[in-house]
C-alpha atoms as a PDB file:
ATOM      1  CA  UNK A   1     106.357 171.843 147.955  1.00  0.00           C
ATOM      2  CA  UNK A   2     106.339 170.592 144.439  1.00  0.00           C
ATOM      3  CA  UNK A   3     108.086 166.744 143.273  1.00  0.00           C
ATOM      4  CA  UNK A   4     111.573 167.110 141.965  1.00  0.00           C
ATOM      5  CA  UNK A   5     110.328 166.307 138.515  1.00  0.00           C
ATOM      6  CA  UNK A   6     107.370 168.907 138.621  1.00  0.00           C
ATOM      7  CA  UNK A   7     110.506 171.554 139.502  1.00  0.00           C
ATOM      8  CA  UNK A   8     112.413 170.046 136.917  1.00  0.00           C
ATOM      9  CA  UNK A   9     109.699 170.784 134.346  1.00  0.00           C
ATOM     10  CA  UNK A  10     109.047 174.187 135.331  1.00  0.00           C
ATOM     11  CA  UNK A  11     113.047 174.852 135.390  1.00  0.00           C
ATOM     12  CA  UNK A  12     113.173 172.780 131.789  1.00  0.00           C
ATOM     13  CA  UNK A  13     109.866 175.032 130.291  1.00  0.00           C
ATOM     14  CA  UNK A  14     111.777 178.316 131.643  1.00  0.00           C
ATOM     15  CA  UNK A  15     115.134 177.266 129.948  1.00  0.00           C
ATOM     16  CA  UNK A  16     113.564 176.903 127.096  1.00  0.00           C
ATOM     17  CA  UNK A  17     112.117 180.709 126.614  1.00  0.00           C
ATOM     18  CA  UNK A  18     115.853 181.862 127.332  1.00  0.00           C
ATOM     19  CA  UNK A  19     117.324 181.254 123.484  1.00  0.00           C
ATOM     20  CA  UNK A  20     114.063 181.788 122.267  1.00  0.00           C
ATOM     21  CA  UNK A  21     114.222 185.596 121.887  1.00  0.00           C
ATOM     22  CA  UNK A  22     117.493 184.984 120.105  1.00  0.00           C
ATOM     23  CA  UNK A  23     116.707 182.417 117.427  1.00  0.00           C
ATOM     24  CA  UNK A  24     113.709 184.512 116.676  1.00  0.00           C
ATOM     25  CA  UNK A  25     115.489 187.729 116.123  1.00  0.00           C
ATOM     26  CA  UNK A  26     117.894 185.497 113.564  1.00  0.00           C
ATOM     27  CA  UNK A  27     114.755 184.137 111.673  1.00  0.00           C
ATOM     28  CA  UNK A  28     113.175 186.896 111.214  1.00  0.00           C
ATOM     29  CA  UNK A  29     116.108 188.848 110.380  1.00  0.00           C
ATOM     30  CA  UNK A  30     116.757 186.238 107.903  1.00  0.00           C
ATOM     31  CA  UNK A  31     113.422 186.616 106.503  1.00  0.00           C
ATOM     32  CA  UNK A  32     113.965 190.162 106.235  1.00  0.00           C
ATOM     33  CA  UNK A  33     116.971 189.977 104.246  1.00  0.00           C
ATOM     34  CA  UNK A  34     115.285 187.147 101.884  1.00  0.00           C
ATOM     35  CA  UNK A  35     118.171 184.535 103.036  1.00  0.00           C
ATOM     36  CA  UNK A  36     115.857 182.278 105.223  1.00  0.00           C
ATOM     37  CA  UNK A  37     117.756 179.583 102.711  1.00  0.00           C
ATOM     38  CA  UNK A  38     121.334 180.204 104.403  1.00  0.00           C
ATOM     39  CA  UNK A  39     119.885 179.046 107.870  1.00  0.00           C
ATOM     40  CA  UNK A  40     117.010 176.828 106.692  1.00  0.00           C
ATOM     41  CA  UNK A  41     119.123 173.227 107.576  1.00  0.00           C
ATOM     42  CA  UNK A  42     120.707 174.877 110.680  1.00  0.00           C
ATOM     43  CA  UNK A  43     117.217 175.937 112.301  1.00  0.00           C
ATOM     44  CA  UNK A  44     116.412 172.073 112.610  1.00  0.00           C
ATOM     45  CA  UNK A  45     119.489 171.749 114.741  1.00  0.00           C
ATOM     46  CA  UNK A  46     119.078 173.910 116.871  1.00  0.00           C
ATOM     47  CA  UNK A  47     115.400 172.018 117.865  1.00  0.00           C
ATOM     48  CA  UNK A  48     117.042 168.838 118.602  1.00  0.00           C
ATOM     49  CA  UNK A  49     119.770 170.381 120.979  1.00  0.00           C
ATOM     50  CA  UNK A  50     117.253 172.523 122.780  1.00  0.00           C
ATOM     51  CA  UNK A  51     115.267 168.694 122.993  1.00  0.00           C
ATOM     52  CA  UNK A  52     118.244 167.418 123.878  1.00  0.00           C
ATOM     53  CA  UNK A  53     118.728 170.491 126.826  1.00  0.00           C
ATOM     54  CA  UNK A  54     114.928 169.800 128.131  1.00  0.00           C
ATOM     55  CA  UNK A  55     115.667 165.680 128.456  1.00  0.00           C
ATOM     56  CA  UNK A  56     118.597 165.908 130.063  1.00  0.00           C
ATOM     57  CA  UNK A  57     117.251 169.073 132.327  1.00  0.00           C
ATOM     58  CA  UNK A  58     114.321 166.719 132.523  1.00  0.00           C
ATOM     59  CA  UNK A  59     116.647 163.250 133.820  1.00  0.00           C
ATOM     60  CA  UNK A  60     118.104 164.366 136.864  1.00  0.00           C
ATOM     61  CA  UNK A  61     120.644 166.951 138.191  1.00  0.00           C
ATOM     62  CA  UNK A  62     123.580 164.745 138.947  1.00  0.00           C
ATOM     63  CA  UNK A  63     126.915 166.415 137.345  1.00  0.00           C
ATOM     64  CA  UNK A  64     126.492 164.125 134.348  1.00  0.00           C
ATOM     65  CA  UNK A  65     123.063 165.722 133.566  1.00  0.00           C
ATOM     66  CA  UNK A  66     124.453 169.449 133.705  1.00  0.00           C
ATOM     67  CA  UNK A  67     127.465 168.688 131.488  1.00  0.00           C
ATOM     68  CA  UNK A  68     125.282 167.465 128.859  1.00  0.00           C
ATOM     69  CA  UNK A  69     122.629 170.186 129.171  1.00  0.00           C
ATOM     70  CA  UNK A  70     125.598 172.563 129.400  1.00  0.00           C
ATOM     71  CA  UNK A  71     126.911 171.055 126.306  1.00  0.00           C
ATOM     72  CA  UNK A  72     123.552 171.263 124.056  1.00  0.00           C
ATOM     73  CA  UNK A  73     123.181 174.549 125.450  1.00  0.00           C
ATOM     74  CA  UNK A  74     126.816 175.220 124.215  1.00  0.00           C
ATOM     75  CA  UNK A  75     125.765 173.989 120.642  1.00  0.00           C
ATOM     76  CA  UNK A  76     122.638 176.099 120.338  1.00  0.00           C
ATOM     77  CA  UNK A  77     124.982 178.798 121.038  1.00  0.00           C
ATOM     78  CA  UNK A  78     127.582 177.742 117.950  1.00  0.00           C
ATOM     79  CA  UNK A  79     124.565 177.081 115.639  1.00  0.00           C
ATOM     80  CA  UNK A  80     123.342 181.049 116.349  1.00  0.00           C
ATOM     81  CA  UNK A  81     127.062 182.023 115.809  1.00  0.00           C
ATOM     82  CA  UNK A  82     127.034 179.993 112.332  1.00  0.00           C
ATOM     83  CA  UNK A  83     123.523 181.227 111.406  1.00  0.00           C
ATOM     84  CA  UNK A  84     124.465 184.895 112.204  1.00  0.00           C
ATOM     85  CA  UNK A  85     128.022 184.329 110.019  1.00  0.00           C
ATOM     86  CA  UNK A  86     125.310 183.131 107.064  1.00  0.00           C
ATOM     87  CA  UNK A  87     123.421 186.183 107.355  1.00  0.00           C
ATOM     88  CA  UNK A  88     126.487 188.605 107.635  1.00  0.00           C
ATOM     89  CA  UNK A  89     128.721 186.127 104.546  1.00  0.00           C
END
């Protein structure tokens, strides 16, 4: 019988393990191959839209609040794409 915003944390904290596999397969991939330079400015991004995710997980669940999580979500997504096409360019 938690608060909404104690549920909200625990749902933010677990959304944010779920990309974290991911991006840490790309850095260290990227470290492997010696081009941690070709994602170096897109690893930043990809920290302020998963901040971005966790405050707007963190503001409410209204349909307004899941389009915008959906959307950050949506642009950590592009940014491993782009990072990936670095490694593989």
């Amino acid at each position: 019988n938690d608060a909404p915003i104690i549920t909200r944390i625990a749902d933010a904290h677990a959304n944010c393990l779920e990309n974290l596999p991911l991006f840490a397969v790309i850095v260290l991939v990227a470290g492997q191959m010696n081009k941690l330079e070709a994602i170096a400015a897109l690893a930043p991004l990809v920290l302020y839209a998963r901040v971005g995710q966790s405050l707007a997980h963190l503001s409410g669940t209204g349909k307004l609040n899941v389009l915008v999580r959906a959307t950050f979500w949506a642009v950590q997504l592009a940014l491993f794409v782009l990072m990936l096409s670095k490694l593989c360019g």
